[in-house]
Protein backbone atom coordinates (compact mmCIF):
# COMPACT_ATOMS: atom_id res chain seq x y z
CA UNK A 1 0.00 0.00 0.00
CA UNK A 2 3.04 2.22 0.46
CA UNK A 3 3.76 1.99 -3.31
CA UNK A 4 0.69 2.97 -4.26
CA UNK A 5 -0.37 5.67 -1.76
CA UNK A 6 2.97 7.37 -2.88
CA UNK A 7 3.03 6.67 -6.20
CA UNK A 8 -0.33 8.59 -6.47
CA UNK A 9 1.07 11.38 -4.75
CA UNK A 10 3.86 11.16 -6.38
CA UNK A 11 1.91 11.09 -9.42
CA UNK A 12 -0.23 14.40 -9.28
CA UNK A 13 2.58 16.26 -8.38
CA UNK A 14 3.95 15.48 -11.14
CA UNK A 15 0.88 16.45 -13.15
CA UNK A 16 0.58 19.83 -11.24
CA UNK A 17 4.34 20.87 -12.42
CA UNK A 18 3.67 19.75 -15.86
CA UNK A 19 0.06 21.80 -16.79
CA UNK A 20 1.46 24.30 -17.47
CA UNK A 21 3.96 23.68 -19.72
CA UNK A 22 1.41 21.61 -21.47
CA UNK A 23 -1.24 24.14 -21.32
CA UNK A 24 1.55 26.75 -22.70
CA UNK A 25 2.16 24.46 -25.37
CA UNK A 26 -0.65 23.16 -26.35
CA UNK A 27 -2.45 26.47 -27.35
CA UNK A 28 0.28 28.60 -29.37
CA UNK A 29 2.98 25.97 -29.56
CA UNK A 30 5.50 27.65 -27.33
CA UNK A 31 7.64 25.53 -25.53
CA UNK A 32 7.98 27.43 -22.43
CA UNK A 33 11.26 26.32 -21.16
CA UNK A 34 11.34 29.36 -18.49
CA UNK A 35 8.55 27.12 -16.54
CA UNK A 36 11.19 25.94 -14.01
CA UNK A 37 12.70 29.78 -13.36
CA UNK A 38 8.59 30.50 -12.92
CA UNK A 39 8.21 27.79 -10.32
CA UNK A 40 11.10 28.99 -8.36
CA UNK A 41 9.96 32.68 -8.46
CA UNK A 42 6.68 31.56 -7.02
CA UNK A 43 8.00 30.31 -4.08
CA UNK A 44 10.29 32.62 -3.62
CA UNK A 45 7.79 35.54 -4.12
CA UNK A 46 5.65 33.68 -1.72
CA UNK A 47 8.70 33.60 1.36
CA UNK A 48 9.39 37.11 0.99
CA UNK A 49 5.57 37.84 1.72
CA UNK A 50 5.38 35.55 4.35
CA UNK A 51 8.60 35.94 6.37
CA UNK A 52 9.89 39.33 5.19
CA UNK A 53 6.73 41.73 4.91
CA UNK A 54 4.51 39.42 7.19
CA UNK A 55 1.76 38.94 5.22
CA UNK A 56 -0.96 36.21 6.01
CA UNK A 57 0.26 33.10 4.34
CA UNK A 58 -3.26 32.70 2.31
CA UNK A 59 -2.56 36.53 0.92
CA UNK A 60 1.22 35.86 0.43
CA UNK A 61 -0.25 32.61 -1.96
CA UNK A 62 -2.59 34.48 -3.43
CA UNK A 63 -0.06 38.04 -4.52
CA UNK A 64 2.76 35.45 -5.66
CA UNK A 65 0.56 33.57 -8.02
CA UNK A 66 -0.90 36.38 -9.42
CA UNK A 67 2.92 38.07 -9.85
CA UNK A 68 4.08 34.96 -11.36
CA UNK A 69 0.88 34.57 -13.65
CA UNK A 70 1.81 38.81 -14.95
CA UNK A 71 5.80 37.73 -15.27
CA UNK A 72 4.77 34.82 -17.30
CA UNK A 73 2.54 37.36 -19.50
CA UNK A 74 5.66 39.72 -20.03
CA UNK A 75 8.04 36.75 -21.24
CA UNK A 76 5.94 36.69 -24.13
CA UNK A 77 4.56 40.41 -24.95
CA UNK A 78 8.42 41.71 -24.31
CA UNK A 79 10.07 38.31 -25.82
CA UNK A 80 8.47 35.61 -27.07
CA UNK A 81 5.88 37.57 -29.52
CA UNK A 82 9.04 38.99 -31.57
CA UNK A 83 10.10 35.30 -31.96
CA UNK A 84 6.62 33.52 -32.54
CA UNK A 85 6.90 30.58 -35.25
CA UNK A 86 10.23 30.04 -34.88
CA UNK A 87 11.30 27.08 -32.77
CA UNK A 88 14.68 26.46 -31.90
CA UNK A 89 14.69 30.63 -31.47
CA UNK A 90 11.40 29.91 -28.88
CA UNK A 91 13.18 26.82 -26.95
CA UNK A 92 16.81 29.14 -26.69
CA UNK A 93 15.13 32.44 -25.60
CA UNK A 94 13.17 31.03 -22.87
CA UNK A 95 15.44 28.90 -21.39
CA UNK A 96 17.96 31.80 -21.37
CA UNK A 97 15.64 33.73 -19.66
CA UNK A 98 14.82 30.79 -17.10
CA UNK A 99 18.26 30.21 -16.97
CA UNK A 100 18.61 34.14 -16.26
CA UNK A 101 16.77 34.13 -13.33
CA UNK A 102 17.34 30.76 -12.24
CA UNK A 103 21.34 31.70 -11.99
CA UNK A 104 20.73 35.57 -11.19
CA UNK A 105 18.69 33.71 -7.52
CA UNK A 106 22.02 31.82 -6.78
CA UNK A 107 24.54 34.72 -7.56
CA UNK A 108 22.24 36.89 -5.44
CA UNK A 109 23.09 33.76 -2.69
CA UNK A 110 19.88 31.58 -2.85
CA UNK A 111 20.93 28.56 -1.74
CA UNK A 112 21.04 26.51 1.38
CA UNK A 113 18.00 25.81 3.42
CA UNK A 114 17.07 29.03 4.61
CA UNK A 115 14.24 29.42 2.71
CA UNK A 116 11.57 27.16 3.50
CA UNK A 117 7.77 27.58 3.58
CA UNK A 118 5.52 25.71 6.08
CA UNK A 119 3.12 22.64 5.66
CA UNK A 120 -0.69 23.66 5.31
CA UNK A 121 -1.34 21.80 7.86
CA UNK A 122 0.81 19.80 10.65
CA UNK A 123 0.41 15.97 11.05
CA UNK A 124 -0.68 12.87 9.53
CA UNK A 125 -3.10 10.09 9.25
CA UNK A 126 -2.53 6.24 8.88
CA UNK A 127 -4.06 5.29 5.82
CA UNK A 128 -4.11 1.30 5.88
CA UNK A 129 -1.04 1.24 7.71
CA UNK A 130 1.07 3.84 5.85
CA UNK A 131 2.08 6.88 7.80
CA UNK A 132 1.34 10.07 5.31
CA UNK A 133 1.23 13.72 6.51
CA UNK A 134 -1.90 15.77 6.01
CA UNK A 135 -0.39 18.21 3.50
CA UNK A 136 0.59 15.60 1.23
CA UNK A 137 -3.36 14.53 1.04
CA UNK A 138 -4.32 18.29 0.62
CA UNK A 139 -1.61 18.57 -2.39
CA UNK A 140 -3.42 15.18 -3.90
CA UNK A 141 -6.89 16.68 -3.49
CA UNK A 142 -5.83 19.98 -4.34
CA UNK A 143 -4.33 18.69 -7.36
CA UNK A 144 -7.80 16.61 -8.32
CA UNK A 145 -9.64 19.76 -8.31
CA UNK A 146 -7.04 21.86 -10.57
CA UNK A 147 -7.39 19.28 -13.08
CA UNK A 148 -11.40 19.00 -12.99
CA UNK A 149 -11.21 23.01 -12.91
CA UNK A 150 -8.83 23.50 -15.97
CA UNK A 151 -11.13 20.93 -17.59
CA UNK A 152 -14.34 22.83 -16.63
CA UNK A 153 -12.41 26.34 -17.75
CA UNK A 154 -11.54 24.66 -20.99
CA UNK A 155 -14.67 23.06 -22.27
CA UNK A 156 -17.26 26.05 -20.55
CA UNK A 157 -15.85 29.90 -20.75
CA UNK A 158 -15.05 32.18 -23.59
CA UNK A 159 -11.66 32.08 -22.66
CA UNK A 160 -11.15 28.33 -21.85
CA UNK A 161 -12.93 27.52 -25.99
CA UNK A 162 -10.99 30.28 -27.50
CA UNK A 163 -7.99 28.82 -26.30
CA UNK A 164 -9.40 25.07 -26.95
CA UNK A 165 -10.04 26.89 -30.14
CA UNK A 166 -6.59 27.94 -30.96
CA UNK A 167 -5.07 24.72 -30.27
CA UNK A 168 -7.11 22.64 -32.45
CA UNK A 169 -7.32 24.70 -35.71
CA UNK A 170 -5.13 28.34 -35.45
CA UNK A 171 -6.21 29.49 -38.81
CA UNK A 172 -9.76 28.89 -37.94
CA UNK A 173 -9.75 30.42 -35.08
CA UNK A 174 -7.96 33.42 -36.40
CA UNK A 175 -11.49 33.83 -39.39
CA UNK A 176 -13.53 33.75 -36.16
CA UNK A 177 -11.88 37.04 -34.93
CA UNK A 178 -9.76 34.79 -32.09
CA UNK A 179 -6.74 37.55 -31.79
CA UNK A 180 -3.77 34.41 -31.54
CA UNK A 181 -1.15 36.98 -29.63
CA UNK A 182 -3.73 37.79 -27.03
CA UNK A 183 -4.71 33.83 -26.62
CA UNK A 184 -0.77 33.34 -26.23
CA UNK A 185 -0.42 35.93 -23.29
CA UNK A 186 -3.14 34.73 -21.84
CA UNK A 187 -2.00 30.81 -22.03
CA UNK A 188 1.33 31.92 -21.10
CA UNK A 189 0.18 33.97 -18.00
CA UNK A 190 -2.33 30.52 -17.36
CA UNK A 191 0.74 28.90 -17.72
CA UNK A 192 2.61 30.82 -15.33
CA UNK A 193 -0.17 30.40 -12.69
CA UNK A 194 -0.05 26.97 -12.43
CA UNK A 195 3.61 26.71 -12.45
CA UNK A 196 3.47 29.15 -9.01
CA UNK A 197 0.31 27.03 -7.72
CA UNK A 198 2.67 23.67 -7.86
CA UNK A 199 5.19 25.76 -6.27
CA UNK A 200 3.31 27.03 -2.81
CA UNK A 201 1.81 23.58 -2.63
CA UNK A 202 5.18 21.30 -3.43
CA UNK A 203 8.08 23.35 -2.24
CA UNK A 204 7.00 22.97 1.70
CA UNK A 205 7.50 19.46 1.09
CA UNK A 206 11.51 20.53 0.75
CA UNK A 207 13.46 23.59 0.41
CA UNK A 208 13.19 26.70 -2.05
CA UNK A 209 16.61 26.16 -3.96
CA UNK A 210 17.64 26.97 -7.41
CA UNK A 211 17.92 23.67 -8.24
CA UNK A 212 14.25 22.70 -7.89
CA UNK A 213 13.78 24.97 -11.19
CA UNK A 214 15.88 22.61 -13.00
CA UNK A 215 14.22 19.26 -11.53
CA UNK A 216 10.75 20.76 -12.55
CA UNK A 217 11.39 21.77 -16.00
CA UNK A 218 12.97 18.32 -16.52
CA UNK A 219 10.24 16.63 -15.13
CA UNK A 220 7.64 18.65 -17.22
CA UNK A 221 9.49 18.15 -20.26
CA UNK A 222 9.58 14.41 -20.01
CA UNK A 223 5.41 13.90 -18.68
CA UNK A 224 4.88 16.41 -21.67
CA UNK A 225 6.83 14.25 -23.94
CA UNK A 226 5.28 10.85 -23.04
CA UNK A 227 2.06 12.50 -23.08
CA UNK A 228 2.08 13.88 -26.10
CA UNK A 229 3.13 17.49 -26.64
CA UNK A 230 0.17 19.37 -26.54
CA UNK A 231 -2.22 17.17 -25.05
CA UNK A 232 -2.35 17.90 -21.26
CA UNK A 233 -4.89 15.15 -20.38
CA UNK A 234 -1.83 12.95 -22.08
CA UNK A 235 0.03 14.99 -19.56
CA UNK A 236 -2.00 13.76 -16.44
CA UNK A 237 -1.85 10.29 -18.07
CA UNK A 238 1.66 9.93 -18.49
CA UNK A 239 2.45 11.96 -14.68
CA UNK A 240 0.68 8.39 -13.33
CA UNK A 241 3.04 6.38 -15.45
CA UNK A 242 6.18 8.32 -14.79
CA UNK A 243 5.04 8.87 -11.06
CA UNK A 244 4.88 5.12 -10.35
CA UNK A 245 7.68 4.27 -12.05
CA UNK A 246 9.80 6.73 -9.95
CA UNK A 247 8.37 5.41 -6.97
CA UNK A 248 9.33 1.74 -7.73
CA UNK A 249 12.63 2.98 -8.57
CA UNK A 250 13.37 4.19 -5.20
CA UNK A 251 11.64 1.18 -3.44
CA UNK A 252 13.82 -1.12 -5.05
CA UNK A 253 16.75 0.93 -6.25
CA UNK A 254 16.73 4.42 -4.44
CA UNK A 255 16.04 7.87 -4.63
CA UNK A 256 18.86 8.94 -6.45
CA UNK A 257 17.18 6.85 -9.80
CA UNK A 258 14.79 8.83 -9.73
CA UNK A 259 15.57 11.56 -12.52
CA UNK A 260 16.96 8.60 -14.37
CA UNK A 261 13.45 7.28 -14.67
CA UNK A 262 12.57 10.28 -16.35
CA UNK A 263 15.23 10.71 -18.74
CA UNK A 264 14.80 6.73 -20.05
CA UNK A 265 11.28 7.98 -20.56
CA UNK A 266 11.97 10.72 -22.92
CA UNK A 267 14.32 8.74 -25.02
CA UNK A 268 12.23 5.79 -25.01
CA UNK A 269 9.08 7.40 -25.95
CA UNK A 270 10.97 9.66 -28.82
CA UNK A 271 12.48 6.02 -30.00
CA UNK A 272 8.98 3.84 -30.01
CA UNK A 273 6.41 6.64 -30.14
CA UNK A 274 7.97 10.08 -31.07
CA UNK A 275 4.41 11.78 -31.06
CA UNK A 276 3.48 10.87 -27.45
CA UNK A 277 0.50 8.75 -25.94
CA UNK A 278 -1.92 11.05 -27.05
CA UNK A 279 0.06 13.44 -29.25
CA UNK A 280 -1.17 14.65 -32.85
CA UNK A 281 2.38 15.19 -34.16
CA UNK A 282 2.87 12.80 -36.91
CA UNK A 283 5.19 9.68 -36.73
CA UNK A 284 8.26 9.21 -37.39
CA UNK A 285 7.88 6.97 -40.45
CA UNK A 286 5.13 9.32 -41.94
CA UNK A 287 7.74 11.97 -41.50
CA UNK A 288 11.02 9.89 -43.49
């Protein structure tokens, strides 16, 4: 029961750090690959409130989100926009900005565990005889509800079926008056949100370190990958497959396999299925 009750856990953590990258990507095609950087800024945003200023720690959630979800907006109407279509330009300039502020937080001397933000709420439970701390079941239902949420935003507002919109047909979209550098702010701000709510509810499971930005855009990257890039329910899919693989790897192997799990996933899904579980790219052989 251990295996599973932390491989679930395990499993919609990963899916909260990788919607939204997938969401990002899956309406304009931009591979956002300042997500980790946004993650980390989230958190950090979110100490300063709550140990520096001493701000309620609901408020101090609530300001860093929305700062994160306005940063993520400006990577693309300062950046991104001048760049839009082409690839390899897209994947570079964000992760030199990530990589910016990522690197700018550890000359500035972010590192250590000084910064740490506390558990929602102390204690645990036994659940059939495996010890597990309440905030890990909040981040599980927490992360239940973002998913049935970004499903109900996608499929029932304006905003959620323009941007369903743009993803499925942009040259449609763009006859029915759907303006595609708006949608792409808005999915990147979206984007930028979700990144910050994985943050407040993951990092007080650790430590706020530079590092984590790394570990998250890695792990997005590869549930993204075996998910199918621009399918985020593939996302959520392949975050239960990845998530309980990782979890057997450190039962039987350790924790340090861990990121190894994820890396033998991206190369063997780009090997055996380069479009994903649920990707529309095409395959390889249509594309020799």
């Amino acid at each position: 029961m251990d295996i599973v009750i932390y491989g679930l856990i395990n499993s919609v953590a990963l899916a909260l750090t990788a919607l939204g990258f997938a969401l990002v990507y899956g309406t304009s095609r931009l591979p956002n690959f300042s997500h980790g950087a946004l993650y980390v800024v989230c958190g950090f945003i979110t100490w300063t409130f709550l140990r520096v200023l001493k701000l309620p720690y609901v408020v101090s959630i609530g300001l860093a989100i929305l700062i994160t979800a306005v940063i993520g907006g400006l990577i693309y109407q300062f950046v991104l926009i001048r760049i839009r279509g082409m690839a390899i330009s897209e994947i570079i300039a964000s992760y030199a900005i990530g990589l910016a502020i990522l690197e700018g937080f550890r000359w500035g001397g972010f590192k250590g565990m000084t910064y740490t933000l506390p558990v929602f709420v102390e204690g645990g439970v036994d659940l059939f005889g495996t010890p597990v701390d309440w905030h890990r079941i909040l981040v599980v239902l927490i992360g239940a509800g973002v998913v049935a949420g970004l499903w109900f935003f996608t499929h029932y507002t304006r905003i959620g079926l323009s941007l369903r919109g743009m993803a499925q047909d942009e040259r449609a979209a763009l006859m029915l008056g759907i303006d595609s550098d708006v949608t792409a702010v808005v999915a990147m701000s979206f984007g930028a949100a979700l990144a910050g709510l994985a943050a407040v509810l993951l990092l007080p499971l650790g430590n706020i370190v530079v590092e984590a930005g790394y570990n998250v855009l890695l792990l997005a990257i590869a549930v993204c990958i075996v998910g199918g890039l621009g399918s985020w329910v593939g996302a959520v899919m392949a975050s239960f497959l990845i998530g309980f693989a990782q979890i057997l790897t450190t039962v039987y192997w350790g924790t340090h396999f861990q990121m190894v799990v994820a890396l033998l996933a991206i190369i063997l899904t780009l090997i055996l299925r380069p479009s994903g579980l649920f990707g529309r790219q095409k395959e390889l052989e249509e594309r020799v």
